[in-house]
N, C-alpha and C. Protein backbone atom coordinates (compact mmCIF):
# COMPACT_ATOMS: atom_id res chain seq x y z
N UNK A 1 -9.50 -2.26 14.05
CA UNK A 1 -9.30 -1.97 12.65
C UNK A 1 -9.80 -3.18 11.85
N UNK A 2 -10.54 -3.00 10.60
CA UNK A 2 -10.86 -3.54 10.10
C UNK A 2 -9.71 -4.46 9.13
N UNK A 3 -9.85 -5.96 8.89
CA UNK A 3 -9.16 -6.30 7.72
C UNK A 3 -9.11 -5.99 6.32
N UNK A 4 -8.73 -6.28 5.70
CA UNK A 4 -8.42 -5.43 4.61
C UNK A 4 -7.89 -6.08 3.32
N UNK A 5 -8.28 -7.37 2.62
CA UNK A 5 -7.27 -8.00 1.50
C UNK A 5 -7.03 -6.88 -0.08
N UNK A 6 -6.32 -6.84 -0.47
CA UNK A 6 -6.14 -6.50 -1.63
C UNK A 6 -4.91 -7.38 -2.17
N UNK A 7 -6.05 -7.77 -3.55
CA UNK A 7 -4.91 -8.60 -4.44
C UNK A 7 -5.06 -7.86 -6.07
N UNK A 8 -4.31 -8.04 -6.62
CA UNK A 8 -3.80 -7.44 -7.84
C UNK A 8 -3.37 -8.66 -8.87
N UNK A 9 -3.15 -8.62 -9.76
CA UNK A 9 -2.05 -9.11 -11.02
C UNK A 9 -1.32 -8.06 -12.16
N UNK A 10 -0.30 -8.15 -11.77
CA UNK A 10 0.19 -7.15 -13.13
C UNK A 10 1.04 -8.58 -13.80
N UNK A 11 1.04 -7.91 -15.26
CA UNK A 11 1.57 -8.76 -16.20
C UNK A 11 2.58 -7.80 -16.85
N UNK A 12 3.68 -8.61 -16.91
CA UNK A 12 5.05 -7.61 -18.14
C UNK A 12 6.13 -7.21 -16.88
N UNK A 13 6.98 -6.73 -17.69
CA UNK A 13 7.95 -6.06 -16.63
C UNK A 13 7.69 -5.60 -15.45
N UNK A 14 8.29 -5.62 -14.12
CA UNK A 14 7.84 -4.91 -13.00
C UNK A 14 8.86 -4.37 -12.54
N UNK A 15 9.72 -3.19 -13.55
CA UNK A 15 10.76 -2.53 -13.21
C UNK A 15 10.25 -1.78 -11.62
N UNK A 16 11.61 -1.31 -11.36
CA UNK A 16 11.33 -0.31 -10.02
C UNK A 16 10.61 0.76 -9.76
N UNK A 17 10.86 1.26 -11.50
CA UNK A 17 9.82 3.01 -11.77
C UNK A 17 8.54 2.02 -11.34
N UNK A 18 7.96 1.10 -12.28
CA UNK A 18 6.48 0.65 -11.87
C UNK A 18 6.27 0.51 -10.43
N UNK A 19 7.00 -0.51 -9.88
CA UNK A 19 6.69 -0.35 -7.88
C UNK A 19 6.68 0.68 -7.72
N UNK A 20 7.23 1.55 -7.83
CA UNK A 20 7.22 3.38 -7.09
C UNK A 20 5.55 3.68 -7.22
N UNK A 21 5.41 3.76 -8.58
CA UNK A 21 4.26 4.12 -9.11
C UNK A 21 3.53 4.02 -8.47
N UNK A 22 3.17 2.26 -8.79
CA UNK A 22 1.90 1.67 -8.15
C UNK A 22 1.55 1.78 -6.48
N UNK A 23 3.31 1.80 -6.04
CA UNK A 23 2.63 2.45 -4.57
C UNK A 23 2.07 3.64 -4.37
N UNK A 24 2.68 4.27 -5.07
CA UNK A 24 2.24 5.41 -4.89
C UNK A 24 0.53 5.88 -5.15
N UNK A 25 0.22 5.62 -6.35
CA UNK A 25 -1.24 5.14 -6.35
C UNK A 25 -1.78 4.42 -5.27
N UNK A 26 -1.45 3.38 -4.86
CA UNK A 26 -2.01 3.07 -3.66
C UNK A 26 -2.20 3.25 -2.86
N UNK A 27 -1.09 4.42 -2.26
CA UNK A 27 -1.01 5.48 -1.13
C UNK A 27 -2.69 6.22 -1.07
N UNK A 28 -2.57 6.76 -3.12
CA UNK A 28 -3.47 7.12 -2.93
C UNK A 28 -4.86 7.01 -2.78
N UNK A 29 -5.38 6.29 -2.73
CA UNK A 29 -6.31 5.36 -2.98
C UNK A 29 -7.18 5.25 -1.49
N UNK A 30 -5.44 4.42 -0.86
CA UNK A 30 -6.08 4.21 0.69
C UNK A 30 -5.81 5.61 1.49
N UNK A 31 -5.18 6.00 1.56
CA UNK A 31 -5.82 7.67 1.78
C UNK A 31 -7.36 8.24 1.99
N UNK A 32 -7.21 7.95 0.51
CA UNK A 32 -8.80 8.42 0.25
C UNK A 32 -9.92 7.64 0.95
N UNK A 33 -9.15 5.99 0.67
CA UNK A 33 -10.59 5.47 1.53
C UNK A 33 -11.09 5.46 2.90
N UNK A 34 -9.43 5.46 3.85
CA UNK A 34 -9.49 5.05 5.41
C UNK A 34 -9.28 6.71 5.81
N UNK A 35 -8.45 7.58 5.07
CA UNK A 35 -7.53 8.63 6.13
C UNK A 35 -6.39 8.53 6.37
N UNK A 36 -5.56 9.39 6.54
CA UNK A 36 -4.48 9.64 6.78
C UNK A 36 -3.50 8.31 8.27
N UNK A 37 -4.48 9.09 8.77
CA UNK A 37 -4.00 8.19 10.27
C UNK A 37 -4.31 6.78 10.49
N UNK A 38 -5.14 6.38 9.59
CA UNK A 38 -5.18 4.83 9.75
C UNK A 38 -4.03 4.02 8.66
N UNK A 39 -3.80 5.17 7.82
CA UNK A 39 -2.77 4.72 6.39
C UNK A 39 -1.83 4.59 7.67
N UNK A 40 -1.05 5.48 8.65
CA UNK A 40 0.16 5.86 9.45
C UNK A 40 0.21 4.57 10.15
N UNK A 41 -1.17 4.12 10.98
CA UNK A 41 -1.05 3.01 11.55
C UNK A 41 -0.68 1.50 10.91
N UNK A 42 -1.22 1.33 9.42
CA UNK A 42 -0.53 0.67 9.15
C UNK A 42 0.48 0.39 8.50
N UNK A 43 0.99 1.49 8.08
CA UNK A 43 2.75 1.39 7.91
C UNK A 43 3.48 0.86 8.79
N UNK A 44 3.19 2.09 10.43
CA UNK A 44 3.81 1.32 11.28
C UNK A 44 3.70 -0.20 11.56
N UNK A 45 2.74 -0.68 11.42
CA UNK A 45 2.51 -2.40 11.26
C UNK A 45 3.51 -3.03 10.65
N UNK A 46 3.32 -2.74 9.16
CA UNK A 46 4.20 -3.43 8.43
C UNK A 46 5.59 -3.00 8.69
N UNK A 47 5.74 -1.76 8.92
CA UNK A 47 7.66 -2.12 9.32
C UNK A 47 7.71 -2.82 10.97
N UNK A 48 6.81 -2.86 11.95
CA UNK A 48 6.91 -3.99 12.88
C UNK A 48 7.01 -5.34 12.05
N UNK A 49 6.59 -6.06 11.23
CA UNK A 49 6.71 -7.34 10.77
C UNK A 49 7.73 -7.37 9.31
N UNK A 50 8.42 -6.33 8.89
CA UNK A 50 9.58 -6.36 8.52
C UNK A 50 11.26 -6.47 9.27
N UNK A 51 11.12 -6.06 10.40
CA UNK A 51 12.06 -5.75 11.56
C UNK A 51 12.61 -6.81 12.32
């Protein structure tokens, strides 16, 4: 699998509705770019290095 950086800046409040959001957009995004099953693989990643 390829690496992958994404960086951002938001400015102003970063209530909870906004995180939902923006993940959620992001979901969609990388969806669109990798597929389904590579999005799956790295979820599972990151909750291995949350755990």
């Amino acid at each position: 699998m390829a690496s992958v950086i994404i960086r951002g800046t938001i400015e102003g409040e970063f209530t909870d509705k906004l995180k939902r959001e923006y993940a959620k957009a992001l979901a969609r995004i990388l969806i669109a770019e990798y597929g389904k099953e590579t999005c799956k693989k790295i979820l599972e990643e990151l909750k291995k290095d949350n755990s």
